[in-house]
Protein backbone atom coordinates (compact mmCIF):
# COMPACT_ATOMS: atom_id res chain seq x y z
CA UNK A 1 99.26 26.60 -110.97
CA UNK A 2 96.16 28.59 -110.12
CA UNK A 3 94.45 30.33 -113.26
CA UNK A 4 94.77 33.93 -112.78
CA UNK A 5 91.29 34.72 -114.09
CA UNK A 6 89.82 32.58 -111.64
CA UNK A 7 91.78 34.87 -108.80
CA UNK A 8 89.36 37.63 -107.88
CA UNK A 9 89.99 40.64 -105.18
CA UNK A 10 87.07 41.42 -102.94
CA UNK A 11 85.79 44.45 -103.21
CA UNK A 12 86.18 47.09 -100.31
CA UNK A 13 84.14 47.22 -97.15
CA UNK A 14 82.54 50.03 -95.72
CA UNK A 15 79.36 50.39 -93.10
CA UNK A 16 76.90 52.88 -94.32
CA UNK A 17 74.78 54.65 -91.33
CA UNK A 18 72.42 56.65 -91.74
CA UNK A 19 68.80 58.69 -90.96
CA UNK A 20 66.45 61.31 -92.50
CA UNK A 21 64.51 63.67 -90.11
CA UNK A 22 61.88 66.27 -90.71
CA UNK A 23 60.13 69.05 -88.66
CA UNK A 24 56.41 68.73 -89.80
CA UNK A 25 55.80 66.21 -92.60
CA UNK A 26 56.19 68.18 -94.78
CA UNK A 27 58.38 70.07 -93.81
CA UNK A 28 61.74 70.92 -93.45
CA UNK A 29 64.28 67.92 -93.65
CA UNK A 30 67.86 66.65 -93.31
CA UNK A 31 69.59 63.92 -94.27
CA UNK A 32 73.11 62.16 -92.80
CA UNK A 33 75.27 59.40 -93.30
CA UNK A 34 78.76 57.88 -91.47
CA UNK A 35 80.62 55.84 -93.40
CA UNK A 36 82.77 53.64 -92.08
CA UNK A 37 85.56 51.82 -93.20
CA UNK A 38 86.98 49.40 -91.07
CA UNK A 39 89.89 48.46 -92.92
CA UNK A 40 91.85 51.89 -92.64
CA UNK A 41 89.98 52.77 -89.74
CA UNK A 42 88.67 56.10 -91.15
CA UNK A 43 84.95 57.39 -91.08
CA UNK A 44 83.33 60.48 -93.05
CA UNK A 45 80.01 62.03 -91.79
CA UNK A 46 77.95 64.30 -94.21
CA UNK A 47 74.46 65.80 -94.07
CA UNK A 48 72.26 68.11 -95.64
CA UNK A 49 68.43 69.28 -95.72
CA UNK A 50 66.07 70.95 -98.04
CA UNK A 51 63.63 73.60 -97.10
CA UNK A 52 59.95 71.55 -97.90
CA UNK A 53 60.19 67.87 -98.25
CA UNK A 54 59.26 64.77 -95.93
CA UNK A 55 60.93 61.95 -93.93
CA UNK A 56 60.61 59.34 -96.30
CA UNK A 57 62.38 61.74 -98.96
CA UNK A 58 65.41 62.29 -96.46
CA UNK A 59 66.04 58.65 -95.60
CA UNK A 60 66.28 57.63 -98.87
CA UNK A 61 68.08 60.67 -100.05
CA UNK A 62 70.55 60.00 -97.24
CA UNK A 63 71.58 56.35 -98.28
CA UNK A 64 71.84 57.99 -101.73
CA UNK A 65 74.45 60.45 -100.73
CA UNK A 66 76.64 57.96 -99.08
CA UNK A 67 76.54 55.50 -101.50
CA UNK A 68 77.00 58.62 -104.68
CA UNK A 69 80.37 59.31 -102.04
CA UNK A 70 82.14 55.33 -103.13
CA UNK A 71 83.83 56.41 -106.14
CA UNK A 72 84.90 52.26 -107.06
CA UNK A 73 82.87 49.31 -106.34
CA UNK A 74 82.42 48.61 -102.80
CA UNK A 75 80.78 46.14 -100.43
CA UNK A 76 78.41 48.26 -98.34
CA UNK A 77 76.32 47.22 -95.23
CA UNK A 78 73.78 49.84 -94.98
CA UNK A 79 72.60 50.49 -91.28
CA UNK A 80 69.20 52.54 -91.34
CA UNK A 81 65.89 52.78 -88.51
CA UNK A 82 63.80 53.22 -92.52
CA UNK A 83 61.54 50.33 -93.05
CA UNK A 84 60.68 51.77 -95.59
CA UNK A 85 64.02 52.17 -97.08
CA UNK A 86 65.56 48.79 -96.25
CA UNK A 87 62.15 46.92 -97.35
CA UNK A 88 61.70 49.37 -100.30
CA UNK A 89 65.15 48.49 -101.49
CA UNK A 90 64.93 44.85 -101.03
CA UNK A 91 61.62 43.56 -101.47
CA UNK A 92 58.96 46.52 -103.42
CA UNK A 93 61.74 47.86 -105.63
CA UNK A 94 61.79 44.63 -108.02
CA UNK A 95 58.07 44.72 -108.71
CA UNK A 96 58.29 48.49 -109.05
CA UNK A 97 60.44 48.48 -111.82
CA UNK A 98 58.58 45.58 -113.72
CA UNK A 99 55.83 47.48 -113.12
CA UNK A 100 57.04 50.64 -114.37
CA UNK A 101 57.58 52.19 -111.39
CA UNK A 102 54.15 51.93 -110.27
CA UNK A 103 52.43 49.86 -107.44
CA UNK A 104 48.76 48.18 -107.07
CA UNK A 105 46.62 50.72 -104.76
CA UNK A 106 43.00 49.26 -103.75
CA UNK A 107 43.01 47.58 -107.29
CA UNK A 108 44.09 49.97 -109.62
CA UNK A 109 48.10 51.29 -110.69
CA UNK A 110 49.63 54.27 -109.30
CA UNK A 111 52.74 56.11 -109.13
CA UNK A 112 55.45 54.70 -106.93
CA UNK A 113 56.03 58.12 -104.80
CA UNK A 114 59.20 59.19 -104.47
CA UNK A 115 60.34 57.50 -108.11
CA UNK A 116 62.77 60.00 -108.70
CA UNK A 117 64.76 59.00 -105.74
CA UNK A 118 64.25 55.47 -105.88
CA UNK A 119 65.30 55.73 -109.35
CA UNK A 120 68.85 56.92 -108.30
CA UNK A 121 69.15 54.69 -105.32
CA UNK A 122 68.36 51.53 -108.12
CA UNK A 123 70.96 53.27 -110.28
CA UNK A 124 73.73 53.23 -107.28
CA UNK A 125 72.77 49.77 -105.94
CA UNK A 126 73.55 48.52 -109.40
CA UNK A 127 77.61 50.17 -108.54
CA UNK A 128 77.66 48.02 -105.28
CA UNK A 129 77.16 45.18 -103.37
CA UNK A 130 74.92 46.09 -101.19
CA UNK A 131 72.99 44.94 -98.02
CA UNK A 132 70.62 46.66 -95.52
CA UNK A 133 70.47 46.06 -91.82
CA UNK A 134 67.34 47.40 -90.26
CA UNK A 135 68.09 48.81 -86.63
CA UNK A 136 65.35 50.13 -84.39
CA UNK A 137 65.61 54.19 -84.06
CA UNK A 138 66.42 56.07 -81.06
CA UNK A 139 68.10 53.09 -79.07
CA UNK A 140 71.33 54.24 -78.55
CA UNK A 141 72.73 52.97 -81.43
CA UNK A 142 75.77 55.11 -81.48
CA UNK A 143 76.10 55.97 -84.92
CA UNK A 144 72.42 56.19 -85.44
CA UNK A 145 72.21 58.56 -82.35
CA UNK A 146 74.94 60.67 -84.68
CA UNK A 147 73.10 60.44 -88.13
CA UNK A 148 69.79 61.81 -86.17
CA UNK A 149 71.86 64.20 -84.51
CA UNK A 150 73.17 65.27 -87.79
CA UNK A 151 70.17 65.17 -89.73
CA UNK A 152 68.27 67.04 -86.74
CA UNK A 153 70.61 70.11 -87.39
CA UNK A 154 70.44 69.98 -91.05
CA UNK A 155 66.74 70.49 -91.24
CA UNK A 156 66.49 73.24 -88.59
CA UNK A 157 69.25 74.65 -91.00
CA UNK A 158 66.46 74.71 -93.72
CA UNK A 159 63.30 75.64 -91.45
């Protein structure tokens, strides 16, 4: 007989894409995000922008928003064209937060930027399982195509 503790359910799956654009840099951004869930074979887009920020701001705030939309624990591949936001999350955040959210710059400590937002993204990795795939921008990766699209029109919302 099988011990009933031992017998776990895996979490849900979802795919996570998204993208952060901004006219000028500074400037005014947007964010998006598709998630996907192949299971039920259902898929939410959302986006929105803010009037004076920059890329990096809007891809991370992006993969934020999608993962703050799981409301249960959930095994999430996150598809993004960031760099910075797949190697931030992966590699740089660890040190960060030993560090106290600072980093070594020519020799001496300062500020990680964008701590507030890295803050939340640690908070909601913590909720999930979660992976990043990096995929090179402006490919024709379908549902990266979309989140640019939809990040595109969110910041010209907020020019």
């Amino acid at each position: 007989m099988a011990d009933p503790a031992a017998t776990t359910t895996k979490p849900p799956f979802v795919r996570l894409f998204t993208d952060g654009a901004c006219k000028g840099n500074p400037g005014p951004g947007g964010w998006a995000y598709i998630l996907d869930h192949p299971a039920s074979e259902t898929r939410r887009e959302a986006s929105g922008g803010d009037p004076d920020t920059t890329n990096n701001r809007m891809e991370l705030q992006a993969v934020i928003e999608g993962l703050a939309a799981l409301k249960r624990h959930t095994r999430v591949e996150v598809v993004t064209d960031s760099t910075y936001v797949a190697k931030g999350a992966k590699e740089w955040m660890p040190g960060w937060k030993k560090n106290g959210w600072r980093r070594r710059e020519k020799g001496a400590w300062k500020p990680v930027k964008n701590d507030d937002l890295w803050k939340q993204l640690d908070e909601l990795l913590a909720r999930h399982e979660v992976e990043f795939t990096l995929v090179r921008g402006h490919t024709g990766h379908p549902e990266n195509e979309r989140c640019d699209e939809l990040a595109v029109a969110a910041a010209l919302e907020h020019a």
